[in-house]
Protein backbone atom coordinates (compact mmCIF):
# COMPACT_ATOMS: atom_id res chain seq x y z
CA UNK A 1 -139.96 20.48 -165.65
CA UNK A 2 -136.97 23.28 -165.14
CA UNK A 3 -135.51 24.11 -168.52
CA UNK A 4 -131.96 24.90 -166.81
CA UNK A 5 -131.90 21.62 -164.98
CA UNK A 6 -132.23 23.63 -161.48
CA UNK A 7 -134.86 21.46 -159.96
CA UNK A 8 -134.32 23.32 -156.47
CA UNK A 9 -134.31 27.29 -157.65
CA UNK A 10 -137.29 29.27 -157.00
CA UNK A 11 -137.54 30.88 -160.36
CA UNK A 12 -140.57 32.99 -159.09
CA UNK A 13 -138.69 34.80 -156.30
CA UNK A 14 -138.28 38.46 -156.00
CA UNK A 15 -135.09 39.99 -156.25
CA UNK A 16 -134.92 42.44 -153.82
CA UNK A 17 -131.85 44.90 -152.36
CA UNK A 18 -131.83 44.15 -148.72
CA UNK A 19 -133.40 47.65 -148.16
CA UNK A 20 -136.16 46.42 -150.75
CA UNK A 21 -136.69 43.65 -148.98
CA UNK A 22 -136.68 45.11 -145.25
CA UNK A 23 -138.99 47.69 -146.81
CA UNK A 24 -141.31 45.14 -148.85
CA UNK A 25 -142.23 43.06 -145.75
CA UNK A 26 -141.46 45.39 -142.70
CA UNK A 27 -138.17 43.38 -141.93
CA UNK A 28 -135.04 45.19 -140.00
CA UNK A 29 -132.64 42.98 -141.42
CA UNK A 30 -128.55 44.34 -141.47
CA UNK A 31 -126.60 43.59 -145.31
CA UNK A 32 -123.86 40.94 -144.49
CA UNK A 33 -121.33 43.90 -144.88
CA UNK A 34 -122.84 45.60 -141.66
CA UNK A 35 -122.57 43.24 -139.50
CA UNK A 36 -119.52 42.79 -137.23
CA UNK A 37 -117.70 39.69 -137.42
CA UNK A 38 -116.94 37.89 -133.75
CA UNK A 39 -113.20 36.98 -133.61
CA UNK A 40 -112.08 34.95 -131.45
CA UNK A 41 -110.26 36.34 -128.35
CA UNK A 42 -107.88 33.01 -128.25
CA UNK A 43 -107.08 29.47 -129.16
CA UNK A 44 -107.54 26.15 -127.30
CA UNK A 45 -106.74 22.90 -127.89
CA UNK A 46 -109.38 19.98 -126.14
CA UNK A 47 -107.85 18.22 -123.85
CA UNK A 48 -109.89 15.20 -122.43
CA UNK A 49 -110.89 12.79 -124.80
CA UNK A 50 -114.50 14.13 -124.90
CA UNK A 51 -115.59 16.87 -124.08
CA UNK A 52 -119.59 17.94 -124.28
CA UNK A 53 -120.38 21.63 -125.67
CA UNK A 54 -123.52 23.14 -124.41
CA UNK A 55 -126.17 25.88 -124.64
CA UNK A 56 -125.70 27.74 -122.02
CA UNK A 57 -122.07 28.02 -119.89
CA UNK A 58 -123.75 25.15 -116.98
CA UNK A 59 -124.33 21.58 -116.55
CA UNK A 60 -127.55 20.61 -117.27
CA UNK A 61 -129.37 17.40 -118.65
CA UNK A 62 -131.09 19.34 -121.46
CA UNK A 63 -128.19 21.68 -122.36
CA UNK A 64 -125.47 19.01 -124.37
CA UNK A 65 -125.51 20.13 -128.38
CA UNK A 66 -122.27 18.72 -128.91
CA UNK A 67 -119.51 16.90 -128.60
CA UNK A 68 -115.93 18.16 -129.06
CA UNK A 69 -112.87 15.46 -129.28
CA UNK A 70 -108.90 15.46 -128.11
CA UNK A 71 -106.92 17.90 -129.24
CA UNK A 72 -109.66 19.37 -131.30
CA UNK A 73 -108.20 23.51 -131.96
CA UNK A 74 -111.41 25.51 -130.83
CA UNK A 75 -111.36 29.34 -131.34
CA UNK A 76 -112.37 31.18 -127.70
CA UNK A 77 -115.23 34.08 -128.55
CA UNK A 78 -115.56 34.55 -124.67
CA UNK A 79 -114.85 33.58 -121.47
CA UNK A 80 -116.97 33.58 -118.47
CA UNK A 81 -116.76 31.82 -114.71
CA UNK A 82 -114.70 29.13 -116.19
CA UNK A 83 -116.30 28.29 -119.06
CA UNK A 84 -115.55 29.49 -123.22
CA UNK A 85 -117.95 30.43 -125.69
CA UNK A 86 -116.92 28.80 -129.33
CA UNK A 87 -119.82 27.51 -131.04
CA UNK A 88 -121.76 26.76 -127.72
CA UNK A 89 -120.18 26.60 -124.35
CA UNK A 90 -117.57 24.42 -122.84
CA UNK A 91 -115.47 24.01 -119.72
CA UNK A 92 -112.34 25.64 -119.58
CA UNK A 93 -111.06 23.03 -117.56
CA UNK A 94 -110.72 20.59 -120.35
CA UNK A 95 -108.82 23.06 -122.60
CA UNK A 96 -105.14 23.93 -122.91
CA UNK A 97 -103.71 27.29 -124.63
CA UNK A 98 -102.93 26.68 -128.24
């Protein structure tokens, strides 16, 4: 049994500086603070009643992770030959500007 009640904590874990830690197991990993954040390049509001987000910006049967509803406000990361990257991919033909 936990004495502190934290059933889920790994209380024999190391605690390393990222650089410790890249340099402990041979990782490359980048601290949180330099990594650049992805803003959004616009706003769109959904505007079918559902609307399926993929993997990839195409229509395939293996490809649907999602499923995005009306008027659902979706922030644009990038657009490319009529589709917009949020999360995954969707058609830029079901969106209107916000």
């Amino acid at each position: 049994m936990v004495s502190n009640g934290d059933y889920d904590m790994d209380l024999d874990r190391a605690n390393y500086t990222v650089a410790g830690f890249n340099t402990h197991y041979g990782t490359h990993i980048e601290p949180f603070e330099q990594l650049i954040p992805i803003r959004p390049i616009k706003y769109a509001y959904i505007n079918t009643e559902a609307l399926n987000m993929r993997s990839t910006p195409e229509v395939t049967p293996t490809n649907d992770i999602g499923t995005l509803k009306l008027n659902d406000d979706v922030p644009i990361i990038e657009e490319k030959n009529g589709w917009y990257r949020i999360e995954g991919w969707i058609s830029k033909n079901y969106t209107r500007p916000k």
